[in-house]
N, C-alpha and C. Protein backbone atom coordinates (compact mmCIF):
# COMPACT_ATOMS: atom_id res chain seq x y z
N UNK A 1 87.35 89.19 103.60
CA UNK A 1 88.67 88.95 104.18
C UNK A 1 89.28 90.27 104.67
N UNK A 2 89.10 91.30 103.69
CA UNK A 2 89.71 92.52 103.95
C UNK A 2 89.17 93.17 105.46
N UNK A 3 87.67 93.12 105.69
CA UNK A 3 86.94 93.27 106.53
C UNK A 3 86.99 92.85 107.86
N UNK A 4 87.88 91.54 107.76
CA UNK A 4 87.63 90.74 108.90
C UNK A 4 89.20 91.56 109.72
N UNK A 5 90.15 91.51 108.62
CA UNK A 5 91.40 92.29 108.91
C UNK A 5 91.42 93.21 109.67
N UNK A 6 90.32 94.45 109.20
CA UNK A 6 89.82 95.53 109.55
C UNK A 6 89.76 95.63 110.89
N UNK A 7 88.50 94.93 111.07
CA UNK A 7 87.94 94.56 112.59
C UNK A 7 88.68 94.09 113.46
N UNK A 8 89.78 93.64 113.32
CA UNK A 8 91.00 92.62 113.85
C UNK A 8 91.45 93.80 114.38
N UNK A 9 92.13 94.40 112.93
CA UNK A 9 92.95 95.42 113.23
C UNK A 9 92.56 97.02 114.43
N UNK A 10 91.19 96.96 114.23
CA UNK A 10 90.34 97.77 114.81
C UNK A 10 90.22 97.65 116.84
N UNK A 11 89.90 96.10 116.57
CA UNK A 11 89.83 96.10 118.10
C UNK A 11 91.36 95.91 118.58
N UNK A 12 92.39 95.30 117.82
CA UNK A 12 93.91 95.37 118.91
C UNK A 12 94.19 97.24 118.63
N UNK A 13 93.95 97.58 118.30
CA UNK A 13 94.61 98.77 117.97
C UNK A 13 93.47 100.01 119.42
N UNK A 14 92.33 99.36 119.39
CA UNK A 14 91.48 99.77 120.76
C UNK A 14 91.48 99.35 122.11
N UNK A 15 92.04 98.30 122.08
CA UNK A 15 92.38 97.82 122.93
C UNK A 15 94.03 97.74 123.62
N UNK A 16 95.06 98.10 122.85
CA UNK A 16 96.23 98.92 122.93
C UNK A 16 96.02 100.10 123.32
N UNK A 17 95.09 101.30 122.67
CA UNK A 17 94.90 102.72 123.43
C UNK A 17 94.34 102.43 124.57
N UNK A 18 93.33 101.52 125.12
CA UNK A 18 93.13 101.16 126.30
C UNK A 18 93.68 101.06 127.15
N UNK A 19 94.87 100.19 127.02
CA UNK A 19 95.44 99.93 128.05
C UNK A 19 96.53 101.24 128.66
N UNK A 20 96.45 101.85 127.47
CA UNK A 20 97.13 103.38 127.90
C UNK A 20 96.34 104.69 128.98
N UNK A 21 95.28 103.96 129.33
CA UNK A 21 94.58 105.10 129.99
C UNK A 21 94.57 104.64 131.89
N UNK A 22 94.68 105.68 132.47
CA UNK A 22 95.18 105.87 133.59
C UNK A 22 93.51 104.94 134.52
N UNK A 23 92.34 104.85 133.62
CA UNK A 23 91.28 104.24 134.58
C UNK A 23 91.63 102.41 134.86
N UNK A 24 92.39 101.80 133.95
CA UNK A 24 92.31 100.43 133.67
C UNK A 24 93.42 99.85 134.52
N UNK A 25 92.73 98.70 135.28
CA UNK A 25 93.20 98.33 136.54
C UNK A 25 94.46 97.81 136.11
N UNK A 26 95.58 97.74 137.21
CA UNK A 26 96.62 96.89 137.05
C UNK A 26 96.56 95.61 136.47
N UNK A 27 95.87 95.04 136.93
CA UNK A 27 95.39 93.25 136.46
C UNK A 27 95.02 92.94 135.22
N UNK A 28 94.14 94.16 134.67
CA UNK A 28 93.98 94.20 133.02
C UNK A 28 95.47 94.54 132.35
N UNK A 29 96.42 95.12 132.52
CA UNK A 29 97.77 95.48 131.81
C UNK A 29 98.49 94.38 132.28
N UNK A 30 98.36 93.53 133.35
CA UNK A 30 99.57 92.48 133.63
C UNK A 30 98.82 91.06 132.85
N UNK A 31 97.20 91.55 132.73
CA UNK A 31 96.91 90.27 131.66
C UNK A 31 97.18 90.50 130.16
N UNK A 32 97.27 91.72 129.95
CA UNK A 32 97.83 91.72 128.45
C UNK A 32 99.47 91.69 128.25
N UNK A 33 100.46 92.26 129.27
CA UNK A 33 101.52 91.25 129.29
C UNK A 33 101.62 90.13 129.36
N UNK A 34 100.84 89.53 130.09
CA UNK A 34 100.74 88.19 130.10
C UNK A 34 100.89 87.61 128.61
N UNK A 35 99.55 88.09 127.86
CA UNK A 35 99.44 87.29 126.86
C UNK A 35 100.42 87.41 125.79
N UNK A 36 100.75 88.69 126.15
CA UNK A 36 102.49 89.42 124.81
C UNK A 36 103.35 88.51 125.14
N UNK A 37 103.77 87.76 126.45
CA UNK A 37 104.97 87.34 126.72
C UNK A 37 104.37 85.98 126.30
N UNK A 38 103.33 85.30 126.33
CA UNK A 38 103.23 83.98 125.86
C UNK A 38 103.48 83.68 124.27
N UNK A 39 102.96 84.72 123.51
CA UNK A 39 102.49 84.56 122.67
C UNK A 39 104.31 84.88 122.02
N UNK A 40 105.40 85.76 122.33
CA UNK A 40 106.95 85.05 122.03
C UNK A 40 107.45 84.89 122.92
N UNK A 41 107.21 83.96 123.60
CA UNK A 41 107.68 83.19 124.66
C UNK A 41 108.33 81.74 123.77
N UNK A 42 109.48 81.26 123.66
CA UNK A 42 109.65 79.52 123.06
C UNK A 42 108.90 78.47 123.85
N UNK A 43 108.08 78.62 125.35
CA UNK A 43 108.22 77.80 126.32
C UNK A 43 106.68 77.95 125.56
N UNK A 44 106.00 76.70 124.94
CA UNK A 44 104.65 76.64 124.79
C UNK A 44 103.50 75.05 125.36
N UNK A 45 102.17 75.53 125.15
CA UNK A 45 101.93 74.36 126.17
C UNK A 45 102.00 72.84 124.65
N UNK A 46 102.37 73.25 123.59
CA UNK A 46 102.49 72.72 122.46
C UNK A 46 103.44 73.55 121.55
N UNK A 47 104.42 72.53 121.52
CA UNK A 47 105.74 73.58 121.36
C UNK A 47 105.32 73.52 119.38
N UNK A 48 106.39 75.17 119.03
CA UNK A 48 106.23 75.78 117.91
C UNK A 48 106.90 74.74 117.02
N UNK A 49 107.64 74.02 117.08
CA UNK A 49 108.33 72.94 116.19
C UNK A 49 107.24 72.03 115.22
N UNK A 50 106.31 71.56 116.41
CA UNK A 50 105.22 70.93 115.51
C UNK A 50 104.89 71.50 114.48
N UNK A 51 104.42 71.11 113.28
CA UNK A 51 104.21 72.61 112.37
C UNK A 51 102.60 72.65 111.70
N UNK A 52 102.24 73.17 112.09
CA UNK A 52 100.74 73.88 112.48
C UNK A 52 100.28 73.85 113.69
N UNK A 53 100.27 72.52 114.46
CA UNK A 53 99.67 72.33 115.65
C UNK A 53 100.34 73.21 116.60
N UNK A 54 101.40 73.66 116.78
CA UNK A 54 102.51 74.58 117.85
C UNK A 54 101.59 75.63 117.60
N UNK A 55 100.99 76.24 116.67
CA UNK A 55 100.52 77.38 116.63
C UNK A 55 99.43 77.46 117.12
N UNK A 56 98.33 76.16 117.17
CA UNK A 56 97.05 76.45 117.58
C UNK A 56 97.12 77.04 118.84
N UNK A 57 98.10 76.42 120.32
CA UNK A 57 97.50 76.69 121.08
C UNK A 57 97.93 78.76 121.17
N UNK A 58 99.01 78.82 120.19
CA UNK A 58 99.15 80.88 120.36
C UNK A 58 97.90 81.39 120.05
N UNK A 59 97.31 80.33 118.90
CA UNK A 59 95.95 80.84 118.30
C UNK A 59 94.69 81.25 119.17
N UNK A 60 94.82 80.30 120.56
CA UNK A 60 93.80 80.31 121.26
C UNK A 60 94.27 80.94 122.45
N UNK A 61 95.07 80.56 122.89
CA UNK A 61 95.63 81.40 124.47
C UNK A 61 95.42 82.63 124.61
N UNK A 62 96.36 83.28 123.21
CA UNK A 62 96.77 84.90 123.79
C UNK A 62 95.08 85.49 123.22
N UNK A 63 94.54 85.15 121.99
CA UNK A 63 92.78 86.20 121.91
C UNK A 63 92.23 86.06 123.08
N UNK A 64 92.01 84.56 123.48
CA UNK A 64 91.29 84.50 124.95
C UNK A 64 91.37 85.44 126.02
N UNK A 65 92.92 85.32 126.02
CA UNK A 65 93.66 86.35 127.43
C UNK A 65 93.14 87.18 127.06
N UNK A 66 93.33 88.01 125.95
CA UNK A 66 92.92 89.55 125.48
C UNK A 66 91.73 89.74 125.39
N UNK A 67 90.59 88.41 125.00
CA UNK A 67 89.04 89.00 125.53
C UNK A 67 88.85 88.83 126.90
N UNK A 68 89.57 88.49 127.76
CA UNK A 68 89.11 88.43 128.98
C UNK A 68 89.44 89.62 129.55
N UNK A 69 90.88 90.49 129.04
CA UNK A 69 91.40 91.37 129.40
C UNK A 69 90.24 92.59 128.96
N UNK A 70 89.89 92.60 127.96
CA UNK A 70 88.84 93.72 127.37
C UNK A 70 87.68 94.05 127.96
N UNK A 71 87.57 92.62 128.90
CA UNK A 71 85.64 92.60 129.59
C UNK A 71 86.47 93.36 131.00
N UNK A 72 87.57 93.03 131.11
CA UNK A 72 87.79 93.44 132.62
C UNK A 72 87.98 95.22 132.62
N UNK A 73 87.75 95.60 131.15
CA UNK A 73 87.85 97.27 131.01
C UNK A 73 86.92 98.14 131.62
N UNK A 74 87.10 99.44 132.25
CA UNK A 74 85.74 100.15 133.06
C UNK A 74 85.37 100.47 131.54
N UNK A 75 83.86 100.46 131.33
CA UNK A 75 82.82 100.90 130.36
C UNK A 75 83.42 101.94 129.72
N UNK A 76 83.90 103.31 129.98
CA UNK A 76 84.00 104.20 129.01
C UNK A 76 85.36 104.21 128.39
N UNK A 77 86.32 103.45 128.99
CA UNK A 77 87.61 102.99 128.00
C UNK A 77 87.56 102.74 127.01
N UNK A 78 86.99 101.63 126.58
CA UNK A 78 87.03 101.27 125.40
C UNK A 78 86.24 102.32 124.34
N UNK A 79 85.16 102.53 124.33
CA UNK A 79 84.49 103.51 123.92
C UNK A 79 85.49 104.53 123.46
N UNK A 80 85.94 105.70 124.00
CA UNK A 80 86.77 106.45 124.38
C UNK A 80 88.27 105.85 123.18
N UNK A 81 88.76 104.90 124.06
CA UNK A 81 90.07 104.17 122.58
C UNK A 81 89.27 103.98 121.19
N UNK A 82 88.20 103.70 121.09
CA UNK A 82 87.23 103.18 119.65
C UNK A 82 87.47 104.35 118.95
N UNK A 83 86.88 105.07 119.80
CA UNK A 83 86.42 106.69 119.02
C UNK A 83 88.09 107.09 118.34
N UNK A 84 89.26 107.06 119.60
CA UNK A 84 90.96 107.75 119.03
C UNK A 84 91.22 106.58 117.90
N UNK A 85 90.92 105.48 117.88
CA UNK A 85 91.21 104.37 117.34
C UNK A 85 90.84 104.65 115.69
N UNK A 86 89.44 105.15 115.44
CA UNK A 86 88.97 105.41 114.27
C UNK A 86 89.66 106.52 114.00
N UNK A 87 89.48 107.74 114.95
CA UNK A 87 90.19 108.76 114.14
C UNK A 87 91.62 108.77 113.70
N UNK A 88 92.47 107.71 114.27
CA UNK A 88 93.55 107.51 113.76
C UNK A 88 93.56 106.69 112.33
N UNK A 89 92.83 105.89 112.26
CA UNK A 89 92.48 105.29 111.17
C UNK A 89 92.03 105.78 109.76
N UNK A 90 91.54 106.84 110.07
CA UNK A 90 91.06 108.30 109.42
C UNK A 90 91.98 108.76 108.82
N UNK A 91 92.69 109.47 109.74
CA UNK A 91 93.83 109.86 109.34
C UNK A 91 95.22 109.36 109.14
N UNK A 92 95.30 108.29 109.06
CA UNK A 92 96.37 107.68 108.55
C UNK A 92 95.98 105.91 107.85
N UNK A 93 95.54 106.38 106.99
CA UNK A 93 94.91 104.98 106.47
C UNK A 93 96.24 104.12 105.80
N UNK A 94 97.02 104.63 105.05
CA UNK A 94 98.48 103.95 105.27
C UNK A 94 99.01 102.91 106.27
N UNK A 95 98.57 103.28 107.28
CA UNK A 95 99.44 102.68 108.68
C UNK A 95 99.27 101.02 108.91
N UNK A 96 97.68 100.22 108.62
CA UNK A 96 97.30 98.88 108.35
C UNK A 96 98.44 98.36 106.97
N UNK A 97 98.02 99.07 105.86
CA UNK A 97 99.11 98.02 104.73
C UNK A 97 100.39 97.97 105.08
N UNK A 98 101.10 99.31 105.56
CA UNK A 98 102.50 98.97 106.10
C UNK A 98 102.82 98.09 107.25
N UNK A 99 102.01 98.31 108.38
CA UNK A 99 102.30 97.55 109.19
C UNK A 99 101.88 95.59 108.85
N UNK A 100 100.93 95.59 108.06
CA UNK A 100 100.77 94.36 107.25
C UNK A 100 101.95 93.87 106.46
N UNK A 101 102.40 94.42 105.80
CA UNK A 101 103.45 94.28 104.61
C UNK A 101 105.05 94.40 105.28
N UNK A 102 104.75 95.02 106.50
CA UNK A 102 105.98 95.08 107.20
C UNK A 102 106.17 94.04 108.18
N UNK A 103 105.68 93.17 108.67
CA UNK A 103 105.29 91.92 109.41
C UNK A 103 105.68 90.90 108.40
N UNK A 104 104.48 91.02 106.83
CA UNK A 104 105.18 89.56 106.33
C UNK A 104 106.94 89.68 105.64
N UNK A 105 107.24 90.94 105.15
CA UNK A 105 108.38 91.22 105.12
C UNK A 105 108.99 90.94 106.20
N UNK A 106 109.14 90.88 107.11
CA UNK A 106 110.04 90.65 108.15
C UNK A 106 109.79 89.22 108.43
N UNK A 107 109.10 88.64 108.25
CA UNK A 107 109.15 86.98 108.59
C UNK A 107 109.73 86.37 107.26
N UNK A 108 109.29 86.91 106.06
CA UNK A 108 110.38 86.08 105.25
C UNK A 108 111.48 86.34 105.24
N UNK A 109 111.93 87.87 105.52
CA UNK A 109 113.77 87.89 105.97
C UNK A 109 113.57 86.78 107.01
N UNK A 110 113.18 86.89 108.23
CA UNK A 110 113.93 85.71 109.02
C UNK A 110 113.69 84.23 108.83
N UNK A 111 112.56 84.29 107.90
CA UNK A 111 112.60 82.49 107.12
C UNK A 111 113.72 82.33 106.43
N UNK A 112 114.02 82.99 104.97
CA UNK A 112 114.88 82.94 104.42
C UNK A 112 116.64 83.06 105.22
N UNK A 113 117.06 83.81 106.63
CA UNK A 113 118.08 83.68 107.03
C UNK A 113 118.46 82.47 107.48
N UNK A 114 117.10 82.05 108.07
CA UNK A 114 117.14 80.61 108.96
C UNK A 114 117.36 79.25 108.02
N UNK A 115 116.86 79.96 106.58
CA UNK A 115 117.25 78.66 105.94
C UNK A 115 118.32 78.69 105.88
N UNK A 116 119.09 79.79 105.18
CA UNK A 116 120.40 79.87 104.58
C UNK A 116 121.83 79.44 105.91
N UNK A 117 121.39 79.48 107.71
CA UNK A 117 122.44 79.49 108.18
C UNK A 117 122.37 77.75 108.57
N UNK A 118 121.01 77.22 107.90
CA UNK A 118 120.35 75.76 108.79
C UNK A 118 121.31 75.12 107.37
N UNK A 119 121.39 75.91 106.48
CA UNK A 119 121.80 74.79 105.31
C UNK A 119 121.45 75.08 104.07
């Protein structure tokens, strides 16, 4: 499980320095907006209310977008983000649990507000 995290965490975090480099076409950065704005966007093709099913289709849309966005990378990008990607990882091995722990912390503050103003 921890592993799979890893790897998760590994390729968005390579694929974010990617999109920071001056070789990667316009069309690859307006498809990964793309998929940022769907993915909190309220307007879904299976709205979030349902409760599990609203999520499948975020589940599938925005990775898709983002592997399609990754193949559309010139060859030594990614490579290149992998390599800054690890060494950041290296050196700041902290940065996964906080940003983990700081995500589900922040969704139960806004679960818990939403209960308290719903009732």
């Amino acid at each position: 499980m921890i592993r799979n995290v890893r790897l998760f965490w590994q390729g968005g975090l390579t694929l974010l320095l990617s999109l920071g480099d001056r070789r990667v076409p316009a069309r690859a950065r307006l498809m990964a907006l793309l998929a940022l704005a769907y993915a909190i966007s309220p307007v879904d093709l299976l709205p979030d209310a349902i409760p599990l099913l609203g999520w499948c289709d975020d589940l599938l849309v925005v990775p898709t977008v983002l592997a399609l966005t990754a193949r559309g990378l010139p060859a030594p990008v990614p490579a290149e983000a992998r390599a800054r990607s690890l060494s950041l990882q290296r050196r700041m091995p902290w940065l996964l649990p906080t940003v983990v722990l700081g995500l589900a912390g922040t969704g139960l503050l806004a679960w818990g507000l939403m209960r308290r103003l719903t009732g």
